[in-house]
C-alpha atoms as a PDB file:
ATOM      1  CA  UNK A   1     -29.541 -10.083   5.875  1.00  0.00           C
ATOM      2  CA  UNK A   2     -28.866  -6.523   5.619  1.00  0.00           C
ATOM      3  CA  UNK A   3     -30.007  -3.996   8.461  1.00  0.00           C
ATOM      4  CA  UNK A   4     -31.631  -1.025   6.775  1.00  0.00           C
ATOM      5  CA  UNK A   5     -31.238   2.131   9.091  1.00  0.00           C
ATOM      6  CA  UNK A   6     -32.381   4.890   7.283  1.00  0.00           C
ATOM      7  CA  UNK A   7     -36.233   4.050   6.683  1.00  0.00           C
ATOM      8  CA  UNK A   8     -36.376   5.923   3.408  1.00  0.00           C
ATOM      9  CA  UNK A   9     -33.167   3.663   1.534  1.00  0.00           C
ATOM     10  CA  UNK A  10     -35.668   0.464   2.521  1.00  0.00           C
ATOM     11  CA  UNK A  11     -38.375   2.156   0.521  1.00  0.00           C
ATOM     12  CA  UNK A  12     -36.334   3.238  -2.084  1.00  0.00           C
ATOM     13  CA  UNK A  13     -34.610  -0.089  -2.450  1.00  0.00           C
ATOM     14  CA  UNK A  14     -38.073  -2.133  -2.416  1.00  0.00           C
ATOM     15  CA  UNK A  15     -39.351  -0.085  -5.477  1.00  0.00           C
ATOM     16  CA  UNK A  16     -35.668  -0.753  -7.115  1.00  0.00           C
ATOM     17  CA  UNK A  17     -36.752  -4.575  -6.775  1.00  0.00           C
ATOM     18  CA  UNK A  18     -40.055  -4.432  -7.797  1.00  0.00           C
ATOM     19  CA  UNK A  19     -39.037  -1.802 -10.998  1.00  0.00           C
ATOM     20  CA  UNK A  20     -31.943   4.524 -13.786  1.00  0.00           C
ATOM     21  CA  UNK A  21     -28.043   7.796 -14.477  1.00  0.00           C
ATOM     22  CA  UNK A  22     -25.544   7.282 -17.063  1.00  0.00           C
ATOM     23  CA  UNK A  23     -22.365   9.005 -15.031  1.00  0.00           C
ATOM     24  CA  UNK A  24     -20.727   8.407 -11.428  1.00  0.00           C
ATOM     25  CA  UNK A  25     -22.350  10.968  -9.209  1.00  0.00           C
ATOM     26  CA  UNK A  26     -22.022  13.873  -9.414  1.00  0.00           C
ATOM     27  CA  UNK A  27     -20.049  13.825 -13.064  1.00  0.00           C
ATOM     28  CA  UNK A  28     -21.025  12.804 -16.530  1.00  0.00           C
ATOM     29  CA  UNK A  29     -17.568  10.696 -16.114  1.00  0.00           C
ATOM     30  CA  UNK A  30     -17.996   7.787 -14.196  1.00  0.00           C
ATOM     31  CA  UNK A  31     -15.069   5.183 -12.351  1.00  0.00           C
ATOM     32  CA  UNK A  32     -14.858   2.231 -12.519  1.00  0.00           C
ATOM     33  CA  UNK A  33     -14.874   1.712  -8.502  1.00  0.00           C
ATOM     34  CA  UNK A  34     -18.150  -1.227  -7.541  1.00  0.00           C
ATOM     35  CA  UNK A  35     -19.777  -0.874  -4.232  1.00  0.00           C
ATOM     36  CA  UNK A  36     -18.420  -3.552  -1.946  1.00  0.00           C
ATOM     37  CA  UNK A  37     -19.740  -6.841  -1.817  1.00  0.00           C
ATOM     38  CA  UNK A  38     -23.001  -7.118   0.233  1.00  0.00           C
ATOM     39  CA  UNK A  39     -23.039  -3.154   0.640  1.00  0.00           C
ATOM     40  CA  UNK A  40     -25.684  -0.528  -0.430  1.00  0.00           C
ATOM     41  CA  UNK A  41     -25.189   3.011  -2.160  1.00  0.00           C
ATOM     42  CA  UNK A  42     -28.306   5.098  -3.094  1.00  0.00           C
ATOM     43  CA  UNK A  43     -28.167   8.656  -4.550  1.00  0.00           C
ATOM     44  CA  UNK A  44     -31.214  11.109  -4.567  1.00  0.00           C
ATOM     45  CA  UNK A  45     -30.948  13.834  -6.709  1.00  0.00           C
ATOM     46  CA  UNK A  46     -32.727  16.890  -8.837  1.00  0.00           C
ATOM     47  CA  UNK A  47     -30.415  17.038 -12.555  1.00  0.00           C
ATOM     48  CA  UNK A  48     -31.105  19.147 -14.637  1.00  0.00           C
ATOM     49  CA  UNK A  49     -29.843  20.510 -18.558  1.00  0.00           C
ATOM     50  CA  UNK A  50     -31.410  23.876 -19.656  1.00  0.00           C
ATOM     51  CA  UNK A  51     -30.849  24.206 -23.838  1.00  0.00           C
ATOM     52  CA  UNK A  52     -32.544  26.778 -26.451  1.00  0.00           C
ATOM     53  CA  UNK A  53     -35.826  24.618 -26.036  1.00  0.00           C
ATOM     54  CA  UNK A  54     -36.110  24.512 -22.602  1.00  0.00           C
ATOM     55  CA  UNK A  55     -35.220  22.857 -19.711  1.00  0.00           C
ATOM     56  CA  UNK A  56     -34.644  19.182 -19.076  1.00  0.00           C
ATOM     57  CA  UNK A  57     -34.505  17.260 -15.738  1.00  0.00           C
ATOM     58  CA  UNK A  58     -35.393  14.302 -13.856  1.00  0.00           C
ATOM     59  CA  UNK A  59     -35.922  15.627 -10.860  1.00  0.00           C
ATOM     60  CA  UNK A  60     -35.814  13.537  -8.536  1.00  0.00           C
ATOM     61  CA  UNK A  61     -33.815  10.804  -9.975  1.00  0.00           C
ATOM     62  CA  UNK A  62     -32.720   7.741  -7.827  1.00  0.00           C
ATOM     63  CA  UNK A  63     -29.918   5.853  -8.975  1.00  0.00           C
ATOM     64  CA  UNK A  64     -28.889   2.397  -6.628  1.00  0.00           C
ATOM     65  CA  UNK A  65     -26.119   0.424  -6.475  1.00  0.00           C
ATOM     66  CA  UNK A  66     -25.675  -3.376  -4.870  1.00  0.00           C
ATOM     67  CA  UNK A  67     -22.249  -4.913  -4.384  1.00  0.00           C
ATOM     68  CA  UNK A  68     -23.490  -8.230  -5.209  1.00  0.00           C
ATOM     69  CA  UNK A  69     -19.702 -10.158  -5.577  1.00  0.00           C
ATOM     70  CA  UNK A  70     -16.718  -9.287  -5.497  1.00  0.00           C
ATOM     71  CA  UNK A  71     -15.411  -6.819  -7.865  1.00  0.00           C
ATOM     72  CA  UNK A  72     -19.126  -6.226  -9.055  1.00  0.00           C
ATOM     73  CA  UNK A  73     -22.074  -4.213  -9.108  1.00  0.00           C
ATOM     74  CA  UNK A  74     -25.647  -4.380  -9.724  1.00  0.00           C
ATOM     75  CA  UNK A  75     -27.000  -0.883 -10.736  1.00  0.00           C
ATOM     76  CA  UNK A  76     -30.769   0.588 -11.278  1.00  0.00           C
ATOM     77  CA  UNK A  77     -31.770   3.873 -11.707  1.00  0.00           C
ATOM     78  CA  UNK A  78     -35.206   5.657 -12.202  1.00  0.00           C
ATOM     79  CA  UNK A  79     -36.888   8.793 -11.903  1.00  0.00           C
ATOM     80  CA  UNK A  80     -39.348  11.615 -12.405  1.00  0.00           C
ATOM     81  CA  UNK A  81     -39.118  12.974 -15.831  1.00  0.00           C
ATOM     82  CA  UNK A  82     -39.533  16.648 -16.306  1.00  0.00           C
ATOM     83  CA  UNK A  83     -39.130  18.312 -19.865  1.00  0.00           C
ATOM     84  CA  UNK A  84     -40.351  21.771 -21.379  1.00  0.00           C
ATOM     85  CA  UNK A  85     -41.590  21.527 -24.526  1.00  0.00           C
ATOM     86  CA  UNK A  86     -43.550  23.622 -27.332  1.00  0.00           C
ATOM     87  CA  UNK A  87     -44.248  25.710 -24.647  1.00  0.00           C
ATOM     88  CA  UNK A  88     -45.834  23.911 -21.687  1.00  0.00           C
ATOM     89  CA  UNK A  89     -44.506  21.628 -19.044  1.00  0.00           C
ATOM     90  CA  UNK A  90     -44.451  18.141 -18.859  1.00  0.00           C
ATOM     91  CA  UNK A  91     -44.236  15.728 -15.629  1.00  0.00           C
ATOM     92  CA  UNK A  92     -44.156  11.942 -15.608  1.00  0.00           C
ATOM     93  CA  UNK A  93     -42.055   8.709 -15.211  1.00  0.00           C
ATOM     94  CA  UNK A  94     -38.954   8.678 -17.200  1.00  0.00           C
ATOM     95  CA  UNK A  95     -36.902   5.992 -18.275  1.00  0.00           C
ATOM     96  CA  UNK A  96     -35.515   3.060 -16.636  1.00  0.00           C
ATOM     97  CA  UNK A  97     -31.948   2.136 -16.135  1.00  0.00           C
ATOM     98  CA  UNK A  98     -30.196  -1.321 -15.603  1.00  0.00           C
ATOM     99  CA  UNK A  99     -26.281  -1.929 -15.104  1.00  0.00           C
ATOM    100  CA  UNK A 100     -23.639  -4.206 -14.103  1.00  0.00           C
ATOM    101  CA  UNK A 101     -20.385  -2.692 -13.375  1.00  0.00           C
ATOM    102  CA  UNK A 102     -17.532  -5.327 -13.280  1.00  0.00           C
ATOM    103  CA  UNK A 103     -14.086  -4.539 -12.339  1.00  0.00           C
ATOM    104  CA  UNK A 104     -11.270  -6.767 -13.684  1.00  0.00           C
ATOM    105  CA  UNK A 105      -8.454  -5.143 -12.980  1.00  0.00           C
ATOM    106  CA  UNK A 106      -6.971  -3.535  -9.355  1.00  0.00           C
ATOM    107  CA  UNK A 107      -4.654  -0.715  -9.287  1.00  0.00           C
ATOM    108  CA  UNK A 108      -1.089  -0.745  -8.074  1.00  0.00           C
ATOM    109  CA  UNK A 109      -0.498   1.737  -5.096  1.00  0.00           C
ATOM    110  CA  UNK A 110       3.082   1.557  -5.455  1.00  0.00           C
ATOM    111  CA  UNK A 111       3.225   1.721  -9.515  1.00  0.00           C
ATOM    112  CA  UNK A 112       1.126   2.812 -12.709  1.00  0.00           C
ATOM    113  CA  UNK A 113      -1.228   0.235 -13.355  1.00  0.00           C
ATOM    114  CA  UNK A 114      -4.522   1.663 -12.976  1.00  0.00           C
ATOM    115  CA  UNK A 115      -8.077   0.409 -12.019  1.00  0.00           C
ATOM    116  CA  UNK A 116     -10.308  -1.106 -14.907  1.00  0.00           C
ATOM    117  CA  UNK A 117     -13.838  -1.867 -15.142  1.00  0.00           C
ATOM    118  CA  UNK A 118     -16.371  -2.619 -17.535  1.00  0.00           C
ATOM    119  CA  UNK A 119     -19.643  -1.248 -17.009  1.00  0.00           C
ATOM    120  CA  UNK A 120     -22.782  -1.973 -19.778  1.00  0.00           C
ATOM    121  CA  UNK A 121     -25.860   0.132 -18.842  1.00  0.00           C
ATOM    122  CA  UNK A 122     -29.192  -0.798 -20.648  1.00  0.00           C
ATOM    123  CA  UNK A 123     -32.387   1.507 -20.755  1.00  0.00           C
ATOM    124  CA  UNK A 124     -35.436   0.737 -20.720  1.00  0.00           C
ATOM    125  CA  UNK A 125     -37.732   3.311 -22.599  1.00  0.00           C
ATOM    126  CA  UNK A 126     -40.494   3.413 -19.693  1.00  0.00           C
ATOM    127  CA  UNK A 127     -40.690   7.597 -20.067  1.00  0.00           C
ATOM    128  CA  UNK A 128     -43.312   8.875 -22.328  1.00  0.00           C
ATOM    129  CA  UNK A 129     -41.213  10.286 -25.722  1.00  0.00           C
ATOM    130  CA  UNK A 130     -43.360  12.113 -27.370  1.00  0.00           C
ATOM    131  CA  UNK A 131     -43.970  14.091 -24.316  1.00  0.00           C
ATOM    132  CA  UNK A 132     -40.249  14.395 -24.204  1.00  0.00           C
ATOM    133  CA  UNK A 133     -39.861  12.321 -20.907  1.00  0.00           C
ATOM    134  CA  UNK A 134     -37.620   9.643 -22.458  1.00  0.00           C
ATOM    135  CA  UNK A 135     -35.958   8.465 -25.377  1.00  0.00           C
ATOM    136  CA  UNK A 136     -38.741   6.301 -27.203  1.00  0.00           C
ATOM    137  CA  UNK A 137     -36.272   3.161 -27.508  1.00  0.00           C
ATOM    138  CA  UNK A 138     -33.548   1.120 -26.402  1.00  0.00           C
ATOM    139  CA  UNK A 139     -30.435   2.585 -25.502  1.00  0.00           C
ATOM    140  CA  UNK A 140     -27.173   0.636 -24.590  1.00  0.00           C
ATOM    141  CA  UNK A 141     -23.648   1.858 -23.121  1.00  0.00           C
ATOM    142  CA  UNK A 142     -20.573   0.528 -23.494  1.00  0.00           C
ATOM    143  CA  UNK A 143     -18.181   1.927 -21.318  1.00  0.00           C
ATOM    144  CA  UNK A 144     -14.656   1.210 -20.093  1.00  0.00           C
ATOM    145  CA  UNK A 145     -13.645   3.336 -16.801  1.00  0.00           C
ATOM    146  CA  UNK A 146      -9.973   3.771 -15.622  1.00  0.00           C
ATOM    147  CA  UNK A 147      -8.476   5.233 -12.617  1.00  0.00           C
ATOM    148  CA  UNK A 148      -5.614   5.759 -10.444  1.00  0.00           C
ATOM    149  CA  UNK A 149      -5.138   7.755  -7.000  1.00  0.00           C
ATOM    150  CA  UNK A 150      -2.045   9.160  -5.747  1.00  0.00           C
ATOM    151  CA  UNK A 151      -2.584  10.435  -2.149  1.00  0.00           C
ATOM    152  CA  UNK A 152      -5.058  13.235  -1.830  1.00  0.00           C
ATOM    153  CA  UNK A 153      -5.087  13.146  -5.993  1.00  0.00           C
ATOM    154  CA  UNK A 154      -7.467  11.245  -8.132  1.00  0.00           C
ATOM    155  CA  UNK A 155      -7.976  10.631 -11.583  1.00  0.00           C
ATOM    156  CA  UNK A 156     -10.203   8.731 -13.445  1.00  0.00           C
ATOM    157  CA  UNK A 157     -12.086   8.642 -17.051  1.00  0.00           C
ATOM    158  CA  UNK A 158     -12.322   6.641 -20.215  1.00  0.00           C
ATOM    159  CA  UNK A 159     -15.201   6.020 -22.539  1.00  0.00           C
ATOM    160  CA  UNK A 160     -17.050   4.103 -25.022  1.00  0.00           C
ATOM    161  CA  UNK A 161     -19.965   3.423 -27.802  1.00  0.00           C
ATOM    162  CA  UNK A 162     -23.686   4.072 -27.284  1.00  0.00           C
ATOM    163  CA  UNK A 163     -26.000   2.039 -29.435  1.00  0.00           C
ATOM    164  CA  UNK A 164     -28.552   4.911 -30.251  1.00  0.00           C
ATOM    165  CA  UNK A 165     -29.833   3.751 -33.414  1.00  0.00           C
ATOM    166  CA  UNK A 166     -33.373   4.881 -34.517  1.00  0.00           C
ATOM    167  CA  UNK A 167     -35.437   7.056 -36.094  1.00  0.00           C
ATOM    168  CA  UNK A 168     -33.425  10.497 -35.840  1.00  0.00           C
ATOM    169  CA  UNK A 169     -31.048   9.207 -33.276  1.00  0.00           C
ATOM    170  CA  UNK A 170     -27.770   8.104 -33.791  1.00  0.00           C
ATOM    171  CA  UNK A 171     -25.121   5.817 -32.572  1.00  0.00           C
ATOM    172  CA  UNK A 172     -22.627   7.984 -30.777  1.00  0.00           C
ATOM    173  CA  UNK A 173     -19.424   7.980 -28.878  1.00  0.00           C
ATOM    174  CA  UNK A 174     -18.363   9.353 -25.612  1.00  0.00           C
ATOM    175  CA  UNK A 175     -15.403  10.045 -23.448  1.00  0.00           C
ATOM    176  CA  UNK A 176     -14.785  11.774 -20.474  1.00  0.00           C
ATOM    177  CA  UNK A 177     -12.081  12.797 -17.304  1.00  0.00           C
ATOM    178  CA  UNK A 178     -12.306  13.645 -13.845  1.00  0.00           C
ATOM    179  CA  UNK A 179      -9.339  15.137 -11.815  1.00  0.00           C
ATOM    180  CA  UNK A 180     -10.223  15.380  -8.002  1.00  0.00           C
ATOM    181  CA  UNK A 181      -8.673  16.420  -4.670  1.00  0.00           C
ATOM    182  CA  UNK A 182      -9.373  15.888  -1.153  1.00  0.00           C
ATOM    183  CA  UNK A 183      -8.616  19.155   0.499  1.00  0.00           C
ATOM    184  CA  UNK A 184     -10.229  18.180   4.339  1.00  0.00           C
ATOM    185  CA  UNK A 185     -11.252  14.880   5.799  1.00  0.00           C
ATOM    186  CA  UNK A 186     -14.810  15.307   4.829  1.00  0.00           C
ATOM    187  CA  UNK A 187     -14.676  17.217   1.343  1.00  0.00           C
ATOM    188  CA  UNK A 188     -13.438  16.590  -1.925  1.00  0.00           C
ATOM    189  CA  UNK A 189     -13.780  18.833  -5.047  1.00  0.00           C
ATOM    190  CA  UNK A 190     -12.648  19.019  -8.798  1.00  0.00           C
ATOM    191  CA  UNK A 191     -14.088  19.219 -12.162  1.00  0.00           C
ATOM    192  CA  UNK A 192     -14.709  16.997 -15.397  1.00  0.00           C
ATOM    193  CA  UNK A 193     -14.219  17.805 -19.088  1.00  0.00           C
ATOM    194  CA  UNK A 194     -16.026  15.205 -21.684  1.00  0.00           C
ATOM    195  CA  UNK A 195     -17.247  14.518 -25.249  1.00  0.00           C
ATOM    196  CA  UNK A 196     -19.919  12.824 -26.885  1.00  0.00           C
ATOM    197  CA  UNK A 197     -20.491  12.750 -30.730  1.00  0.00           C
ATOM    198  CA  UNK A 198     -23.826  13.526 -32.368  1.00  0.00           C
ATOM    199  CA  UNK A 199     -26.859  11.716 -30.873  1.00  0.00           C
ATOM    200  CA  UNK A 200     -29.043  12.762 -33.725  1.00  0.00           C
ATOM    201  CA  UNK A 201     -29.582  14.346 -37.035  1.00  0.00           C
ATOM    202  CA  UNK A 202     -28.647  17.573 -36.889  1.00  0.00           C
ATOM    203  CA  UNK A 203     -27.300  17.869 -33.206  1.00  0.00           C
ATOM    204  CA  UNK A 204     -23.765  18.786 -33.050  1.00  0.00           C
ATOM    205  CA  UNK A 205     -20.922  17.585 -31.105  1.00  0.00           C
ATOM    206  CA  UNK A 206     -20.989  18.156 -27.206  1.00  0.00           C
ATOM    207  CA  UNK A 207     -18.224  19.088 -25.557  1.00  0.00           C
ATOM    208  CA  UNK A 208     -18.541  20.270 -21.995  1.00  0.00           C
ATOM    209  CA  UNK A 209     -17.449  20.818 -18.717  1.00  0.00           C
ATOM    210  CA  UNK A 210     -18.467  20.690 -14.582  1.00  0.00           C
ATOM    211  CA  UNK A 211     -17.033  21.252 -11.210  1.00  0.00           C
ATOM    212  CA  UNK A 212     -18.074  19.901  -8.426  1.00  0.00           C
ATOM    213  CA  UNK A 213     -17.382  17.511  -5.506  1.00  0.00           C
ATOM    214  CA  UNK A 214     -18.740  15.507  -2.435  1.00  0.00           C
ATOM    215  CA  UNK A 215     -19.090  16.339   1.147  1.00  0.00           C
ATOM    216  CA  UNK A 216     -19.447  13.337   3.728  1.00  0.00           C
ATOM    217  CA  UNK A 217     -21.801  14.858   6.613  1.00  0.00           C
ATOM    218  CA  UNK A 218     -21.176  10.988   7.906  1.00  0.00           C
ATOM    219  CA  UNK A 219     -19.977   7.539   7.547  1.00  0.00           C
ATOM    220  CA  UNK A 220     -23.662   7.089   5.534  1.00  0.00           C
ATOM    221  CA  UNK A 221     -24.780  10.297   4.695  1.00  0.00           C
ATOM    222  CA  UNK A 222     -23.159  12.579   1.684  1.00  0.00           C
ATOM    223  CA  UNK A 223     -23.723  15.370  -0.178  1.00  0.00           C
ATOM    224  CA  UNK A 224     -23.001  15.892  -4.131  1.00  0.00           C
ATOM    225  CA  UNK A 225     -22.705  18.316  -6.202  1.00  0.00           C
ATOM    226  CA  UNK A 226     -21.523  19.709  -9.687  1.00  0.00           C
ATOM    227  CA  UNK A 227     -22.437  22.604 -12.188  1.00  0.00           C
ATOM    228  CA  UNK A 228     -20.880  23.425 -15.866  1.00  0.00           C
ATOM    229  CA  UNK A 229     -21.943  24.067 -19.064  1.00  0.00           C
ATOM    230  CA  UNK A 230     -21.267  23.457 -23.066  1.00  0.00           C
ATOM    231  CA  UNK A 231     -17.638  24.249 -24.078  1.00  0.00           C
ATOM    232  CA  UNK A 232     -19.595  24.239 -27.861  1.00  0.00           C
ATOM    233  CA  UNK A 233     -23.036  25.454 -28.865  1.00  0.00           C
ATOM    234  CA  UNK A 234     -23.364  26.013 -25.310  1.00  0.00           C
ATOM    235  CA  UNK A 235     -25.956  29.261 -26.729  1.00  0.00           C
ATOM    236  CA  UNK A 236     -28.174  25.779 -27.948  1.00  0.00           C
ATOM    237  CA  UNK A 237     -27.117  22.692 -26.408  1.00  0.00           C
ATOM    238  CA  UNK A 238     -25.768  22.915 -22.950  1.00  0.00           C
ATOM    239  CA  UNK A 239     -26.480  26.457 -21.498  1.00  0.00           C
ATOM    240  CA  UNK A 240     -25.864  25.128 -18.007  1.00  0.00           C
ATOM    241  CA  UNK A 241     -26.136  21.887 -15.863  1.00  0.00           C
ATOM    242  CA  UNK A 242     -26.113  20.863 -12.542  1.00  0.00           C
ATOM    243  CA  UNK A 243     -26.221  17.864 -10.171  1.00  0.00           C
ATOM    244  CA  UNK A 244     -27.203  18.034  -6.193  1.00  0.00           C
ATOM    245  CA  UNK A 245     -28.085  14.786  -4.543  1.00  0.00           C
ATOM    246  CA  UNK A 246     -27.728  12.569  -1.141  1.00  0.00           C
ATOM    247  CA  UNK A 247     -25.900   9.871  -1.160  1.00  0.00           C
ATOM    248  CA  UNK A 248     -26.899   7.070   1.899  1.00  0.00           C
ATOM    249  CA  UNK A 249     -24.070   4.617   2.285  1.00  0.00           C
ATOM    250  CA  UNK A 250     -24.626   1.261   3.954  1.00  0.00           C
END
């Protein structure tokens, strides 16, 4: 059985088995690297998205990770919602994420063939909607994530289909692309570009980017970060966003 060190990940993970972030940490983007069998990630954060009507965030948002096999990964996430709307402020439980991240294929050090997984995310729509704390229904991901590293160099992206379907919302696609460097022993920065199609009637295509990295303070303790902002309709849609979390490692 595991040892839990850090009191707070055995609370956390506890209320991840009695009970959600679409993205690897700190990016939009994720990759398709699984948490090693019979090891534990956990990321704390505050995320937030400010558009014309406000400011959106679920702050703070835990998002945990279980290398459960080989090659695979069991992922929940969950938060507080926070959303500002018609003029006041709302606080409450948002929505509530599930996810299995498989990776079938290994990349070669020595060649080209990258790193492949498959990663399905379903969410639960546990956040109160009309208070604009969550989406009101069922939403499922459909992503394949590719990478390959060359030394301090690492690259990594891909993409996929998001059943969205209802009411106002709509099926969508997204895609995005990380390019990161490690420039110490500890630190590693770079930035993400990425694209998702309409989610709804009337809401136009996102394109966006963010910078950011990670910065290990320890073997199990790390700090992440990111900011960017809308490359389109960013005066509407994507006036800034940013991403800083803990990461505890076991």
């Amino acid at each position: 059985m595991t040892q839990f060190r850090h009191p707070i990940l055995l609370v956390l993970w506890l209320t991840v088995t009695a009970f959600p972030a679409y993205g690897g940490p700190p990016f939009v983007t994720d990759d398709p690297d699984p948490v090693d069998e019979g090891h534990y990630e956990v990321n704390i954060a505050a995320i937030g998205l400010a558009q014309k009507a406000g400011l959106t965030s679920p702050a703070p948002m835990i998002d945990a990770n279980w290398g459960a096999l080989p090659d695979t990964q069991i992922h929940a996430g969950f938060g507080v919602a926070y959303a500002e709307k018609a003029g006041a402020v709302h606080v409450g439980y948002g929505d509530t994420e599930f996810g299995v991240k498989y990776r079938f294929n290994h990349q070669d050090e020595d060649g080209w063939q990258p790193e492949v997984a498959f990663y399905p995310i379903l969410n639960f729509p546990t956040g109160n909607a009309a208070r604009g704390l969550g989406a009101g229904h069922p939403q499922l991901l459909l992503p394949i994530w590719v990478e390959k590293d060359w030394g301090d160099w690492s690259v990594y992206g891909g993409g996929g289909f998001s059943d969205n379907q209802h009411g106002e919302d709509r099926n969508n696609w997204f895609a995005g692309w990380v390019l990161l460097r490690k420039v110490s022993e500890h630190l590693q920065i770079g930035g993400e570009i990425y694209r998702q199609t309409s989610v709804a009637i009337g809401q136009p295509v996102n394109n966006a980017f963010n910078l950011g990295g990670t910065c290990d303070l320890s073997e199990t303790g790390h700090i992440l970060f990111s900011a960017g902002r809308g490359l389109s309709h960013a005066a509407t849609e994507d006036r800034y966003s940013f991403y800083l979390g803990y990461r505890i490692t076991l």
